[in-house]
C-alpha atoms as a PDB file:
ATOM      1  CA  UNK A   1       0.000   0.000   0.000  1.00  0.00           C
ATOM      2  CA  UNK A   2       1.592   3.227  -0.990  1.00  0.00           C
ATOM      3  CA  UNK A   3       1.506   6.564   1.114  1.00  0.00           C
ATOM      4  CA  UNK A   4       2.251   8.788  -1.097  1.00  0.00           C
ATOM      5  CA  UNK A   5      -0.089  11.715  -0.961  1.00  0.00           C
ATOM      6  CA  UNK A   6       1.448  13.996  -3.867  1.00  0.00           C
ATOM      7  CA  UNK A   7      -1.624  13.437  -6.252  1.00  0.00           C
ATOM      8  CA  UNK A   8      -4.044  14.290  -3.351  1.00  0.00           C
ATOM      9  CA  UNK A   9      -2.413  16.845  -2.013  1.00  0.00           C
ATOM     10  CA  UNK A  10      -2.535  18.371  -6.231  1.00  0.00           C
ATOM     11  CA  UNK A  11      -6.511  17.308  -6.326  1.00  0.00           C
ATOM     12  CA  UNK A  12      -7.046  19.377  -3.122  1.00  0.00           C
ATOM     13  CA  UNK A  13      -5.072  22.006  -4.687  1.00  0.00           C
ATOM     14  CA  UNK A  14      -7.303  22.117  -7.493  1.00  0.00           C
ATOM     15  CA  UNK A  15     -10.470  21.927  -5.811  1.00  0.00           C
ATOM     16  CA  UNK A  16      -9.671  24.666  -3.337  1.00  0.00           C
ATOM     17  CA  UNK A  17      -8.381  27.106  -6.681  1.00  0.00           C
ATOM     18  CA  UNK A  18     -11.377  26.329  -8.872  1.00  0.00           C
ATOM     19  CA  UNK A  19     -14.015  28.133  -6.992  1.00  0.00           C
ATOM     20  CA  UNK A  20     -17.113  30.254  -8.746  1.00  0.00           C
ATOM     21  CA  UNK A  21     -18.212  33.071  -7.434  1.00  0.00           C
ATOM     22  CA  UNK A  22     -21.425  32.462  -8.347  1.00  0.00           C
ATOM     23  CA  UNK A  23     -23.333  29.717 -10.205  1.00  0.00           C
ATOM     24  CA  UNK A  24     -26.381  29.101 -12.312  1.00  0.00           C
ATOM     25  CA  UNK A  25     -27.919  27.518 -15.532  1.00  0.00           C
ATOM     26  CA  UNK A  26     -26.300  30.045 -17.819  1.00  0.00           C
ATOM     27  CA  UNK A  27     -23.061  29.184 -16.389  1.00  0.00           C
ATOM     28  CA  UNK A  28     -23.549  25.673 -16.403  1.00  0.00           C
ATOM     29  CA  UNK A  29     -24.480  26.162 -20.299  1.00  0.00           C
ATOM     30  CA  UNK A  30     -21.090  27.927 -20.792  1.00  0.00           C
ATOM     31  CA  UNK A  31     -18.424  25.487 -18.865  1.00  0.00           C
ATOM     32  CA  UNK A  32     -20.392  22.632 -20.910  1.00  0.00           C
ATOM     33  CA  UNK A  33     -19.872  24.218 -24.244  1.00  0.00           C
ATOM     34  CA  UNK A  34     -16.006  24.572 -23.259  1.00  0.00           C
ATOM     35  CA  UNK A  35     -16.204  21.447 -22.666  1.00  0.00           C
ATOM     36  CA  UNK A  36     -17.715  20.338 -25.747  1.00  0.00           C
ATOM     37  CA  UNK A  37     -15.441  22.715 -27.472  1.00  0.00           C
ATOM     38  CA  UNK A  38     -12.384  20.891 -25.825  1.00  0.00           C
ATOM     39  CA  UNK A  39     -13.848  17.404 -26.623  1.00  0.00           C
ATOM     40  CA  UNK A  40     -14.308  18.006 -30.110  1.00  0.00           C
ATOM     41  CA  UNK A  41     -10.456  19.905 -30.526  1.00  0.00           C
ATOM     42  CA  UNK A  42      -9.199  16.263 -29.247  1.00  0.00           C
ATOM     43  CA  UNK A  43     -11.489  14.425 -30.589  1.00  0.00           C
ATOM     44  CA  UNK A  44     -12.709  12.773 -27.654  1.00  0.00           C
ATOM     45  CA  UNK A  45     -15.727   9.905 -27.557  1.00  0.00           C
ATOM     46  CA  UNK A  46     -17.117  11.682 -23.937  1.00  0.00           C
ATOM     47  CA  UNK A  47     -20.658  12.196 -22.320  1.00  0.00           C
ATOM     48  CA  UNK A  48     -20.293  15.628 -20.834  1.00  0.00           C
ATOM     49  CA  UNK A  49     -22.862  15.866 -17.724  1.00  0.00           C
ATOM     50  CA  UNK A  50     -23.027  19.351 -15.383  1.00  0.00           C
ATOM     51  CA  UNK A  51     -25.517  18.433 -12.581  1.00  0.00           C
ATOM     52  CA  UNK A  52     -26.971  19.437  -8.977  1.00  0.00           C
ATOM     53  CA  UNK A  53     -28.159  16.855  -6.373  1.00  0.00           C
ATOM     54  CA  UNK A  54     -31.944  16.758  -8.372  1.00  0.00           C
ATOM     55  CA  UNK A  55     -31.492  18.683 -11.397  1.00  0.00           C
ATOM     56  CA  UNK A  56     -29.057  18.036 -14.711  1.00  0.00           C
ATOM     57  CA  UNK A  57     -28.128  21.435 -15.656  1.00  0.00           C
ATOM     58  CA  UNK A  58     -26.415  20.129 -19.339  1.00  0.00           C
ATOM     59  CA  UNK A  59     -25.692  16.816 -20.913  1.00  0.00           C
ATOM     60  CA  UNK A  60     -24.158  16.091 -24.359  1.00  0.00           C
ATOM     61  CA  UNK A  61     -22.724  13.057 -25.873  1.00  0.00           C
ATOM     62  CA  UNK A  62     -20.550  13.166 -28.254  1.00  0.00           C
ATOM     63  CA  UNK A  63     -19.725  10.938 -31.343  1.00  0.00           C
ATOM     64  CA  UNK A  64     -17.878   7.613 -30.242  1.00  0.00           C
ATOM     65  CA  UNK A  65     -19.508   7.584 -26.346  1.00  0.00           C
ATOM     66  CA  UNK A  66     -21.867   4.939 -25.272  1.00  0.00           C
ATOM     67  CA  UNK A  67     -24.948   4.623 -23.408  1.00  0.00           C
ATOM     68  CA  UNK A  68     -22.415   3.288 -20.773  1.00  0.00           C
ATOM     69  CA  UNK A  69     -20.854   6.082 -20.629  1.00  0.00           C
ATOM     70  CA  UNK A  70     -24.280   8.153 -19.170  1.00  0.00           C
ATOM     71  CA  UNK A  71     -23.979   5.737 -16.676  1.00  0.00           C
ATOM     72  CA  UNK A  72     -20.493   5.982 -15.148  1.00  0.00           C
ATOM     73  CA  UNK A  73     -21.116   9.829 -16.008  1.00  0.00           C
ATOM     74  CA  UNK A  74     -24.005   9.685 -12.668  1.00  0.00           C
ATOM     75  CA  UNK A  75     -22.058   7.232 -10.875  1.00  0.00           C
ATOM     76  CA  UNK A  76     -19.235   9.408 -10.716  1.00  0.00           C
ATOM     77  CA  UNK A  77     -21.104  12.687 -10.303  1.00  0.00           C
ATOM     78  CA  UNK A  78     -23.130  10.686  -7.183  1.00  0.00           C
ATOM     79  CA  UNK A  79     -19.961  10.681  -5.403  1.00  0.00           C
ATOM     80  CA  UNK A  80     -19.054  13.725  -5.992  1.00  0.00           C
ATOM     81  CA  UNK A  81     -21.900  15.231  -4.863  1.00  0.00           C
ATOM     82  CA  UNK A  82     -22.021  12.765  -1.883  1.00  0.00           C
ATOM     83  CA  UNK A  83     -18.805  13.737  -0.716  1.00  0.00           C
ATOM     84  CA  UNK A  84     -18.075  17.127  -2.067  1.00  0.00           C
ATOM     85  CA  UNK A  85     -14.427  15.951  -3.378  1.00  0.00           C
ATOM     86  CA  UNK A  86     -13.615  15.006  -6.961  1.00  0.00           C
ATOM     87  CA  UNK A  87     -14.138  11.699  -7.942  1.00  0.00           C
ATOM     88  CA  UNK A  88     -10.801  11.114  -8.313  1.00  0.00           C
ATOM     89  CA  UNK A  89      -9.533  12.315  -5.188  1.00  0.00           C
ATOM     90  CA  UNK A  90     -11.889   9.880  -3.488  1.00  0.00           C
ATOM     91  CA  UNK A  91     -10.580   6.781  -5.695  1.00  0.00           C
ATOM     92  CA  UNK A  92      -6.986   7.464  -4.644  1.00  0.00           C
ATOM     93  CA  UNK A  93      -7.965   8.456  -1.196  1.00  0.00           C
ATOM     94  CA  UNK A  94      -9.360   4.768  -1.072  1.00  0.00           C
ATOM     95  CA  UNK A  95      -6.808   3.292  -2.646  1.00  0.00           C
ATOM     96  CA  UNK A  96      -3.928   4.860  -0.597  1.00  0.00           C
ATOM     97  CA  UNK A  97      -6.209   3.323   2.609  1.00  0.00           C
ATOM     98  CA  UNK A  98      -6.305  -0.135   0.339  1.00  0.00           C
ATOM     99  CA  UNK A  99      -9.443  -0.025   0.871  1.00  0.00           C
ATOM    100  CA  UNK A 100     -12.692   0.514  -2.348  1.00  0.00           C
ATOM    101  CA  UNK A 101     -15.780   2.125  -1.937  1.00  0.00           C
ATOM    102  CA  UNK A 102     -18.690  -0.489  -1.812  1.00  0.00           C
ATOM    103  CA  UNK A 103     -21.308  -1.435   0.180  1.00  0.00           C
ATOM    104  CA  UNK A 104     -19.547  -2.000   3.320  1.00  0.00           C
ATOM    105  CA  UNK A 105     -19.178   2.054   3.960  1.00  0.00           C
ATOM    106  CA  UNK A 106     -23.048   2.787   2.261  1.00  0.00           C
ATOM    107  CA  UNK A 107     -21.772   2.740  -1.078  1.00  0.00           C
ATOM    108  CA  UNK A 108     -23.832   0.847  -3.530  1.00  0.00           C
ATOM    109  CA  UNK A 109     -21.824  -0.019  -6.608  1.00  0.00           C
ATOM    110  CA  UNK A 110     -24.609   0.317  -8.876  1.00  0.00           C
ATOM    111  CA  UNK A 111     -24.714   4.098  -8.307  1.00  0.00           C
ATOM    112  CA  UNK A 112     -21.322   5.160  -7.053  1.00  0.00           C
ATOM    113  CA  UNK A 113     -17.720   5.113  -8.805  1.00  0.00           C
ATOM    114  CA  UNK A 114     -14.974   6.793  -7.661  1.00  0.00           C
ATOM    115  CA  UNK A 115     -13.187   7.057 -11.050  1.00  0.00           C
ATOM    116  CA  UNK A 116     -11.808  10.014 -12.109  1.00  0.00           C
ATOM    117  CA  UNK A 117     -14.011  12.589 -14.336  1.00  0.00           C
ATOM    118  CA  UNK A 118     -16.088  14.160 -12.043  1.00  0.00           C
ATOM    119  CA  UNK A 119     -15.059  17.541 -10.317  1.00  0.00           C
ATOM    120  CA  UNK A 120     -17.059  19.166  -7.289  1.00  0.00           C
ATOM    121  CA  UNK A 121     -18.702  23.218  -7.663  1.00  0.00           C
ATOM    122  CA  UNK A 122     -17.977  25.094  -4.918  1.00  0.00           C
ATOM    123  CA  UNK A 123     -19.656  28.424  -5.197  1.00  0.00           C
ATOM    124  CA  UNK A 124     -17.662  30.774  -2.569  1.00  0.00           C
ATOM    125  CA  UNK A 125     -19.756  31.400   0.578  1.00  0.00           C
ATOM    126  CA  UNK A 126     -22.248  28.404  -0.311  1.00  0.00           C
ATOM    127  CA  UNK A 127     -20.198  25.081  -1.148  1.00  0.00           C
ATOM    128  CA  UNK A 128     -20.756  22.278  -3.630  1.00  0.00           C
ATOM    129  CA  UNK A 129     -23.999  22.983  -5.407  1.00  0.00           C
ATOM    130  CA  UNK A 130     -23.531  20.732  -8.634  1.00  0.00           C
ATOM    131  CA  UNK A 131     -20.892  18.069 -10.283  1.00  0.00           C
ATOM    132  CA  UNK A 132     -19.415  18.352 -13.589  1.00  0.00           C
ATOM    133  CA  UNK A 133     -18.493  15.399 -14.964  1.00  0.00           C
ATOM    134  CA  UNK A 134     -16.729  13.928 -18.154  1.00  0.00           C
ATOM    135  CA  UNK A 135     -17.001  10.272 -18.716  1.00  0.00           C
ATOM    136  CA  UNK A 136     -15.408   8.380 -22.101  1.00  0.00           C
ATOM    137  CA  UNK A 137     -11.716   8.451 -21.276  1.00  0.00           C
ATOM    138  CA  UNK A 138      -9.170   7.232 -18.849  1.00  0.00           C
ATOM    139  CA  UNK A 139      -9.936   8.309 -15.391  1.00  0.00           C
ATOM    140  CA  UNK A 140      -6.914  10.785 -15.320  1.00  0.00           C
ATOM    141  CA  UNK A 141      -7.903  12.474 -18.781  1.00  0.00           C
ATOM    142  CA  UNK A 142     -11.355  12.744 -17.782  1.00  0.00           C
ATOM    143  CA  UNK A 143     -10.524  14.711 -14.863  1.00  0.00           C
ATOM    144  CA  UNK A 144      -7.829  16.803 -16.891  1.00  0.00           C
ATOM    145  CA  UNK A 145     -10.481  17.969 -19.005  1.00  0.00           C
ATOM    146  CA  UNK A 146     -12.540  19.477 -16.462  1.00  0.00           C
ATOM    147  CA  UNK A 147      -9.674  20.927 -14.733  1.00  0.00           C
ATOM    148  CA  UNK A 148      -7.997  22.665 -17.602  1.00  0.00           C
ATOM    149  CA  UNK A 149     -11.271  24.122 -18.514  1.00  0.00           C
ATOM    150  CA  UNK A 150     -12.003  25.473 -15.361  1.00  0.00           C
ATOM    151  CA  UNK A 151      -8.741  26.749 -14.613  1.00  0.00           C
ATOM    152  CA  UNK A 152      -9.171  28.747 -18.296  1.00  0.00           C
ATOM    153  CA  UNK A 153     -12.974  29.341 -17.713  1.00  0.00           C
ATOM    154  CA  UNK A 154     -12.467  31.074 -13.973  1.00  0.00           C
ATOM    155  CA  UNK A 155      -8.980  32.803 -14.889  1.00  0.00           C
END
């Protein structure tokens, strides 16, 4: 089991830089299309999902995703709203404790994956009000996308 915490320690990072002042459906419309924008540049077979605990602000799919794809899209997203941490910094957070998130800690499989790809909004002076999420590419990639939009969107 390793204990190195470097690529937490970088996901907090992120997640404590890539705040929004303020949030809404217009500004869920506009980090989606940069994120279809950035999908298309690479070429990239992703489903593209901005939600809030009971409401899904913008979805696309884009040529070469799958149905499956929608799926990991809310499992992902259900964790990060759950926890109000990136999906990816709760998969290596797990893994670092060799340990996986499943039933045994309220965790049903079926609607949870802590994969990378989906990235908490924290509005400043509220919290997490909605996931973005990316799903169609390695975990790492999925998660890159959202972050390097952000980091231009919020600059």
């Amino acid at each position: 089991m390793s204990t190195d915490t470097s690529l937490i320690d970088e996901l907090e990072a992120q997640e404590k830089a890539l705040v929004f002042a303020a949030f809404d459906e217009t500004v869920a419309y506009e980090v989606g299309e940069r994120l279809v924008q950035a999908a298309r540049r690479d070429g990239a077979p992703v489903v593209i999902d901005i939600r809030t605990p009971d409401r899904t602000l913008f979805h696309a799919a884009l040529p070469g995703s799958s149905p499956d794809n929608d799926h990991w899209a809310r499992r992902k997203s259900n964790v990060t709203l759950r926890l109000h941490k990136s999906s990816m910094r709760v998969g290596e957070s797990y893994r670092l404790k060799g340990r996986t998130l499943g039933p045994d800690h309220g965790f049903d499989p079926l609607d949870y994956a802590c994969h990378g790809g989906s990235f908490p909004v924290r509005v400043t002076g509220t919290g997490v009000v909605a996931a973005i999420t990316v799903s169609g590419l390695a975990s790492e990639e999925d998660h890159a996308m959202i972050v390097n939009v952000l980091e231009d969107y919020l600059s």
